[in-house]
Protein backbone atom coordinates (compact mmCIF):
# COMPACT_ATOMS: atom_id res chain seq x y z
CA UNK A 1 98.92 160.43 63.28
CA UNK A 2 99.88 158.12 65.55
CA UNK A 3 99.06 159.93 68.80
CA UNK A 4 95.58 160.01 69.88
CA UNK A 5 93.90 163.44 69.47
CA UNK A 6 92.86 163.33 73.48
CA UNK A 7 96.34 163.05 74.76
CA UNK A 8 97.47 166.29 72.67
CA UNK A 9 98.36 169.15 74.70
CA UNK A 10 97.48 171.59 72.02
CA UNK A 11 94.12 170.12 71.29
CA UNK A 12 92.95 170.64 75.01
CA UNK A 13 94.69 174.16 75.16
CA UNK A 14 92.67 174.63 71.98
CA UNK A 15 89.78 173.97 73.75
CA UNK A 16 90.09 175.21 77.83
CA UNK A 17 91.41 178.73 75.86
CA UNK A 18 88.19 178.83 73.47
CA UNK A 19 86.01 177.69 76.58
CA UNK A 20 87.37 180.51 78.67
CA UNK A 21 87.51 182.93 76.09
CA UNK A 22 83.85 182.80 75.25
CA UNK A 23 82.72 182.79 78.71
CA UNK A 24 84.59 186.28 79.68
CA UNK A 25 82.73 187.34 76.58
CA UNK A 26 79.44 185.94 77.43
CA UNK A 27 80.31 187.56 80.91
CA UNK A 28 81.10 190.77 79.70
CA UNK A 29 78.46 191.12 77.13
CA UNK A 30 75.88 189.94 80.28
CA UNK A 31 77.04 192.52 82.56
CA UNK A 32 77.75 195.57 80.51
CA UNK A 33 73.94 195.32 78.49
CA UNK A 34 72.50 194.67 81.79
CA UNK A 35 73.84 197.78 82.92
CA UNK A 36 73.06 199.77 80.38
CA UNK A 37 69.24 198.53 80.24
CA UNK A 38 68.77 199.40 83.89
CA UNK A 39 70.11 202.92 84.00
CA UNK A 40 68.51 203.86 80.63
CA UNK A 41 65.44 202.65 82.03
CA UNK A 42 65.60 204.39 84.89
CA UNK A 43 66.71 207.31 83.41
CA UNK A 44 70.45 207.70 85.63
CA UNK A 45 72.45 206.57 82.85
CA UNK A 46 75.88 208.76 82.10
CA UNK A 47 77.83 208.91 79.07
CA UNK A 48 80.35 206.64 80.64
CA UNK A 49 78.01 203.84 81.49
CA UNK A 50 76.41 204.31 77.78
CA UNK A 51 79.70 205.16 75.53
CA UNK A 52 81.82 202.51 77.64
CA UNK A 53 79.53 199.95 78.29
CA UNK A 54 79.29 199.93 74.17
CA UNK A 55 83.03 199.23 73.91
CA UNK A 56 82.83 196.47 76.52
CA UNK A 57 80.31 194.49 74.51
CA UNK A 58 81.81 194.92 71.34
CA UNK A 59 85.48 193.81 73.11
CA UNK A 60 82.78 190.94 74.78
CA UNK A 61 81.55 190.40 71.03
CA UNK A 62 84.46 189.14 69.83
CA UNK A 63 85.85 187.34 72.43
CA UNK A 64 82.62 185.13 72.91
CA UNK A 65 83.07 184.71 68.47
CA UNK A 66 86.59 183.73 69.26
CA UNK A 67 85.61 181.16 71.44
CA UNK A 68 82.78 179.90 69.76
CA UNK A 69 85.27 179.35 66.58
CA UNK A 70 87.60 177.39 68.56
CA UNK A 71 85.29 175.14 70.12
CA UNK A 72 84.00 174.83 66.32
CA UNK A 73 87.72 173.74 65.49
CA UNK A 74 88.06 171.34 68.58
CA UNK A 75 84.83 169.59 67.29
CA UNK A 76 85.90 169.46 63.40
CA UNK A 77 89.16 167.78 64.54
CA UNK A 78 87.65 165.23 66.30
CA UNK A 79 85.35 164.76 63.63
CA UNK A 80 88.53 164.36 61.07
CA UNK A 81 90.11 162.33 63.64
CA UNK A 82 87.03 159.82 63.89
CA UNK A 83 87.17 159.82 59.73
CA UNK A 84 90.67 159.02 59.20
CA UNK A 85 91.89 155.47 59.43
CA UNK A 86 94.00 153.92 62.73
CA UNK A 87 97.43 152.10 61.69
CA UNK A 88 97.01 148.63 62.57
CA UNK A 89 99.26 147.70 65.49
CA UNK A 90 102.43 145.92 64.70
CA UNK A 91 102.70 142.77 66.16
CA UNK A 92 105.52 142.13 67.90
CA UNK A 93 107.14 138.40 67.84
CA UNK A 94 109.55 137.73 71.25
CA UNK A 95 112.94 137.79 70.58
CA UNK A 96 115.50 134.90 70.36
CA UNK A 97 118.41 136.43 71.83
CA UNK A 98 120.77 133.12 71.04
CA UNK A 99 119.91 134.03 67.38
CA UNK A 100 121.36 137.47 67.45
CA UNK A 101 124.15 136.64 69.19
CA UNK A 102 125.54 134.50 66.46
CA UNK A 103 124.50 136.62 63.63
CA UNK A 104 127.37 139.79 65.61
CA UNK A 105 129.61 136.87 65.79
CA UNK A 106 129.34 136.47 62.08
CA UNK A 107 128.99 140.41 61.27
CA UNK A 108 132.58 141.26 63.32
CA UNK A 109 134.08 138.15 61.48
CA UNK A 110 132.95 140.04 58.22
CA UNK A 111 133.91 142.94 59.22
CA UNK A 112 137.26 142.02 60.26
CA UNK A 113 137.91 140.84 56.51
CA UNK A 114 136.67 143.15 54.82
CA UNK A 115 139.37 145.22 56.54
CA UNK A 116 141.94 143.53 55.89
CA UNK A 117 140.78 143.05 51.95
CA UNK A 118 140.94 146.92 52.24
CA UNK A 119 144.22 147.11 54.26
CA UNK A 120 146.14 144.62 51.08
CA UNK A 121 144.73 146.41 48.27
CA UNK A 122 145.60 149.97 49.16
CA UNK A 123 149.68 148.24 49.82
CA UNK A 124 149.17 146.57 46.47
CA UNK A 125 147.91 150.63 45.22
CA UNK A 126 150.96 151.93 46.88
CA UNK A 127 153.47 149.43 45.07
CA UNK A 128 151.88 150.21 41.76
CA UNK A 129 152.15 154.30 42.47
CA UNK A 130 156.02 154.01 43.01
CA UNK A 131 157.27 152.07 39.80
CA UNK A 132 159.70 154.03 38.30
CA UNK A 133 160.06 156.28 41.14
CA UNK A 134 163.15 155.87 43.61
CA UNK A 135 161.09 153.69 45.81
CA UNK A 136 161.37 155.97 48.15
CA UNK A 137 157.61 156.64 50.50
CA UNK A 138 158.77 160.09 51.14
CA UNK A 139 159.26 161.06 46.95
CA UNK A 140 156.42 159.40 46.65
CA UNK A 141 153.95 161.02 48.60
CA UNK A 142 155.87 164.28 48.28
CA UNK A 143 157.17 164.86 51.99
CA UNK A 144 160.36 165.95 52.83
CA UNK A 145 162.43 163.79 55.38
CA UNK A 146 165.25 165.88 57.66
């Protein structure tokens, strides 16, 4: 891993989501049980306050555990990250520019021959394919000249 754990844009999504997710649960666990205590207790509670407000905390229920798991994962991954090991930095020597420079001078002068090794052996190839023939490229190869 070579980027840092706070500078990943999933990490802190992982976390702002969980965050927000268990606080709208929190919230709607807070407001609908606090509703439903006061108008029991009072004795004006309808089915819709009672039978509803039950939904709403379950729905708040598991938003607040889905939250609380992902802050639990955001935590274990910094743990791991603290555990595992940094790569040593590379150090990193200036660079001698006159150096290079000769050593492409050399490569294209390499190159060049290599070519033209290439270039004399496929000629020397191409004599040794016509003996016997006519001597003729185009029976050799196979193409008709007009």
């Amino acid at each position: 891993m070579n980027k840092s754990l706070t500078r990943s844009i999933g990490f802190w999504l992982l976390l702002v989501l969980s965050l927000a997710s268990a606080g709208v649960g929190g919230w709607l666990i807070a407001g609908q049980i606090g509703t439903m205590t006061s108008t029991l207790l009072d004795g004006t509670a309808t089915g819709i306050e009672v039978y509803v407000g039950q939904s709403l905390v379950v729905v708040g229920a598991a938003l607040l555990g889905a939250g609380v798991i992902g802050v639990l994962i955001a935590v274990g991954l910094s743990a791991v990250q603290a555990l595992v090991p940094s790569p040593a930095p590379a150090v990193v020597e200036p660079i001698d520019w006159t150096a290079e420079s000769d050593a492409v001078n050399d490569e294209t002068t390499t190159v060049e021959s290599d070519a033209t090794d290439a270039a004399a052996e496929q000629i020397d190839e191409d004599d040794e394919a016509q003996k016997g023939s006519s001597g003729s490229t185009a029976t050799a190869t196979k193409i008709s000249v007009k």
